[in-house]
N, C-alpha and C. Protein backbone atom coordinates (compact mmCIF):
# COMPACT_ATOMS: atom_id res chain seq x y z
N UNK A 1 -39.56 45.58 -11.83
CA UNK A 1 -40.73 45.43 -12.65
C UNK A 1 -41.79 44.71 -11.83
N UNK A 2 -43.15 45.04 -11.76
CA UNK A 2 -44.44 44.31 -11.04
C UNK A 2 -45.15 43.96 -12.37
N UNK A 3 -45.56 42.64 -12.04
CA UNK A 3 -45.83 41.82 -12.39
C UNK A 3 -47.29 41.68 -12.28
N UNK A 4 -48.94 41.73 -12.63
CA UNK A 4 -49.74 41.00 -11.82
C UNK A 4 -50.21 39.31 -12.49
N UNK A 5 -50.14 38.35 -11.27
CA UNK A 5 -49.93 37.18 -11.56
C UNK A 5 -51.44 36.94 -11.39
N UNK A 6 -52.41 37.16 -10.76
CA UNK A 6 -53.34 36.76 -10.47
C UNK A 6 -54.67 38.05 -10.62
N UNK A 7 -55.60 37.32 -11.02
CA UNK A 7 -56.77 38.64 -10.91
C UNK A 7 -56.53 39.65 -12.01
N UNK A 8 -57.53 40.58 -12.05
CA UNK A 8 -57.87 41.26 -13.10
C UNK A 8 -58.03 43.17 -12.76
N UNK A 9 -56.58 43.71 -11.83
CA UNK A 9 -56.83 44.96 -11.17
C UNK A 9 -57.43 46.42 -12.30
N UNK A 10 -58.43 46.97 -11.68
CA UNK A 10 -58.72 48.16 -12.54
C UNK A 10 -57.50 48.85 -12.51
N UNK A 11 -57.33 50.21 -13.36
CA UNK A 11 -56.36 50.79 -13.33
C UNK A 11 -56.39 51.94 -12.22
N UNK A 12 -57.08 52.05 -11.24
CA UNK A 12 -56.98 52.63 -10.23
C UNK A 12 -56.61 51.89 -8.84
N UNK A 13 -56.82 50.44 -9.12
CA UNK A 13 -56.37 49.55 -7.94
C UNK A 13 -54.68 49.11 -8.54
N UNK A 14 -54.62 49.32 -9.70
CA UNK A 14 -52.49 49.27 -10.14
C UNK A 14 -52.17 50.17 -9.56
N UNK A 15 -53.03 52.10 -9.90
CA UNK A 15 -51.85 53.04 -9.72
C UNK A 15 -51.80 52.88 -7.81
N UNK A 16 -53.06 52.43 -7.42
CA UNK A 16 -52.99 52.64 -5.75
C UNK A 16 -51.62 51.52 -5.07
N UNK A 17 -51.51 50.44 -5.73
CA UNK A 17 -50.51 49.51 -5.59
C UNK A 17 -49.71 50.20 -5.61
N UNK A 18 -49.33 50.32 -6.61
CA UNK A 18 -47.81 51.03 -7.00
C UNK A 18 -47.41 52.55 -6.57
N UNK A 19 -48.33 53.40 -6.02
CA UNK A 19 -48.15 54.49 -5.12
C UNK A 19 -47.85 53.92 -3.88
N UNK A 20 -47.80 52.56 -2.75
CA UNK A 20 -47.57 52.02 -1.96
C UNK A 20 -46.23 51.96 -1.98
N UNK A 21 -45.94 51.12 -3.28
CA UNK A 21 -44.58 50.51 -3.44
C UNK A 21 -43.72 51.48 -3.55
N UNK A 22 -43.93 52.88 -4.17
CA UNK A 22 -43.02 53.62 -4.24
C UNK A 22 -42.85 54.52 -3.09
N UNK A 23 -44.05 54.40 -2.47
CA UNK A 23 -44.13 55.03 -0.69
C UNK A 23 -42.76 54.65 0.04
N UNK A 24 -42.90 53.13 -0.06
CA UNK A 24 -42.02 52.31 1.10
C UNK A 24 -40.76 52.40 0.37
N UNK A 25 -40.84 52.37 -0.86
CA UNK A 25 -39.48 52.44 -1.40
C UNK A 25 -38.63 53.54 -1.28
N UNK A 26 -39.15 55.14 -1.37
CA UNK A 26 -39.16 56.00 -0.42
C UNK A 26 -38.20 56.41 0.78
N UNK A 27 -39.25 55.48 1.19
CA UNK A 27 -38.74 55.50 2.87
C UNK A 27 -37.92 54.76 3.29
N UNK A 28 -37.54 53.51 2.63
CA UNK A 28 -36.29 52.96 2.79
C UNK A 28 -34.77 53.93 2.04
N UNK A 29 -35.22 54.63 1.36
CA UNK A 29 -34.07 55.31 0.59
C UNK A 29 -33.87 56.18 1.74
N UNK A 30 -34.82 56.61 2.49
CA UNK A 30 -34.66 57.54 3.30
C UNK A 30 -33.84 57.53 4.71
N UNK A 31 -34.24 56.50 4.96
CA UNK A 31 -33.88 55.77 6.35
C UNK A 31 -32.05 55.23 6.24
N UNK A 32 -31.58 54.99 4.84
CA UNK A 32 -30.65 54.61 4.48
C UNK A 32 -29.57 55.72 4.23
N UNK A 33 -30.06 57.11 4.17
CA UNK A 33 -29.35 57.92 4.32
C UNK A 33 -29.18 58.93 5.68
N UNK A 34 -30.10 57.82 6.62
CA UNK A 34 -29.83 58.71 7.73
C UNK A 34 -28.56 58.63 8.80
N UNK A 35 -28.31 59.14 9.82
CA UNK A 35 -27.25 59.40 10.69
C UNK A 35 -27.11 57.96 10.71
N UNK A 36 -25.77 57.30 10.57
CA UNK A 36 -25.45 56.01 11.30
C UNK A 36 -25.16 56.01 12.94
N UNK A 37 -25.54 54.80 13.20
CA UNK A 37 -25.36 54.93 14.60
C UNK A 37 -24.28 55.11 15.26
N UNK A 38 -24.08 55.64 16.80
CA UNK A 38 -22.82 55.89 16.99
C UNK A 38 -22.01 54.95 17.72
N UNK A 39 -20.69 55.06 17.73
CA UNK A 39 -19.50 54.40 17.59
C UNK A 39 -20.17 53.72 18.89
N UNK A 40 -18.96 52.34 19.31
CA UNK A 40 -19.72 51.82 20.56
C UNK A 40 -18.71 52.50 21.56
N UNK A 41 -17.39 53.49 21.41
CA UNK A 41 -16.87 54.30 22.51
C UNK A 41 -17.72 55.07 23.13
N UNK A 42 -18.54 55.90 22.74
CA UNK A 42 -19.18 56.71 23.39
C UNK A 42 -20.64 56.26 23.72
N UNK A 43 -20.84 55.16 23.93
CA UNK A 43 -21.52 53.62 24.58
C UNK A 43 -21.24 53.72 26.21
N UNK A 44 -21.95 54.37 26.93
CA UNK A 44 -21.87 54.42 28.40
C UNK A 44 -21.76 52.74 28.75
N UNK A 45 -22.19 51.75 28.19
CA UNK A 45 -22.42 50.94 29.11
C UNK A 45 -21.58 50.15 28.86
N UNK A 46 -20.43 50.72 27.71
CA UNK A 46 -18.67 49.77 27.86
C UNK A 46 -18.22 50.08 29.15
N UNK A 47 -18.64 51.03 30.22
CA UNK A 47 -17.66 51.23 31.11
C UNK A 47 -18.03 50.29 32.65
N UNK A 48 -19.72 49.26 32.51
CA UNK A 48 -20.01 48.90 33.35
C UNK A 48 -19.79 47.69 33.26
N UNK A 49 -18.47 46.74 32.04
CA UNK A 49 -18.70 45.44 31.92
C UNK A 49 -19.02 44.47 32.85
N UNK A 50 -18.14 45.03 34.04
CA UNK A 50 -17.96 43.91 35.17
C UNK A 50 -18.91 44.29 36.09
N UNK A 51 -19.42 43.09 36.98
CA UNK A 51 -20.40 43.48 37.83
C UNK A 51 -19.80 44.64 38.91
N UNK A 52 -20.66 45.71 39.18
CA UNK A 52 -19.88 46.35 40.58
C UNK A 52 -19.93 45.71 42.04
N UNK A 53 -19.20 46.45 42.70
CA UNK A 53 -18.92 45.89 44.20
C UNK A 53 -20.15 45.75 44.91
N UNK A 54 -20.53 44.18 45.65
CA UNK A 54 -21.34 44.31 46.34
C UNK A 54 -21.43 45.35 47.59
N UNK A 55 -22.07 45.89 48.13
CA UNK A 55 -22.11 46.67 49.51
C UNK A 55 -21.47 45.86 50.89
N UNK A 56 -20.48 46.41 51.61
CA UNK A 56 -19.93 45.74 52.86
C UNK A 56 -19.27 46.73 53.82
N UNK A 57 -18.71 46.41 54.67
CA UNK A 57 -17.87 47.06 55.49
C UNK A 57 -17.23 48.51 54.79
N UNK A 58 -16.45 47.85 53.54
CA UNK A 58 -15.52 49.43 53.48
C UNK A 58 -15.96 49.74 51.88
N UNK A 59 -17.49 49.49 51.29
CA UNK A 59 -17.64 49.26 50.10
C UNK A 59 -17.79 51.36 49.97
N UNK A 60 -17.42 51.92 50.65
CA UNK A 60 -17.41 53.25 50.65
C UNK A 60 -15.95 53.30 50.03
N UNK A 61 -15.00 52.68 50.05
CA UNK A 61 -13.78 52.98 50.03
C UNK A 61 -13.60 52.17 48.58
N UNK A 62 -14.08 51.75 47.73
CA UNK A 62 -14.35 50.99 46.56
C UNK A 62 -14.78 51.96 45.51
N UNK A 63 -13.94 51.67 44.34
CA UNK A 63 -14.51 52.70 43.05
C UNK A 63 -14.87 51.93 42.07
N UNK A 64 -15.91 52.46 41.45
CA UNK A 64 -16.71 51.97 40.24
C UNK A 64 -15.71 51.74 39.67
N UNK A 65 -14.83 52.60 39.07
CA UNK A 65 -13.65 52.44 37.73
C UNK A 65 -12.80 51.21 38.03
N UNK A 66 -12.49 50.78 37.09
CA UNK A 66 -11.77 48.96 37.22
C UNK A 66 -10.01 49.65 37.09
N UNK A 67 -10.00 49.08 38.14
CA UNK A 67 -8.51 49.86 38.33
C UNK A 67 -7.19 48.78 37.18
């Protein structure tokens, strides 16, 4: 329920209010039925927790994957 607490709105400055409110209201209904986000497995950046190998001598011979 809206309320007006203050002031004296014509009835074209209520319906413009309340065409707002039901805008956003709307669009939150909307947004709430959209795709949820996805799982954090298929999250590329679970697989980089640990820092990788600095570069050295045999850092050719070193694999990304955490053995």
């Amino acid at each position: 329920m809206i309320r007006v607490v203050r002031g004296n709105p014509t009835p074209e400055e209520l319906a413009a209010a309340l065409a707002v409110v039901r805008a956003r209201a709307a669009a939150t209904a909307a947004q709430e039925g959209a795709a949820p986000p996805p799982p954090q497995w298929s999250d590329p950046a679970r697989i980089a927790r640990s820092r990788s190998p600095l570069p050295g001598p045999r850092a050719w011979a070193r694999t990304f994957w955490p053995v």
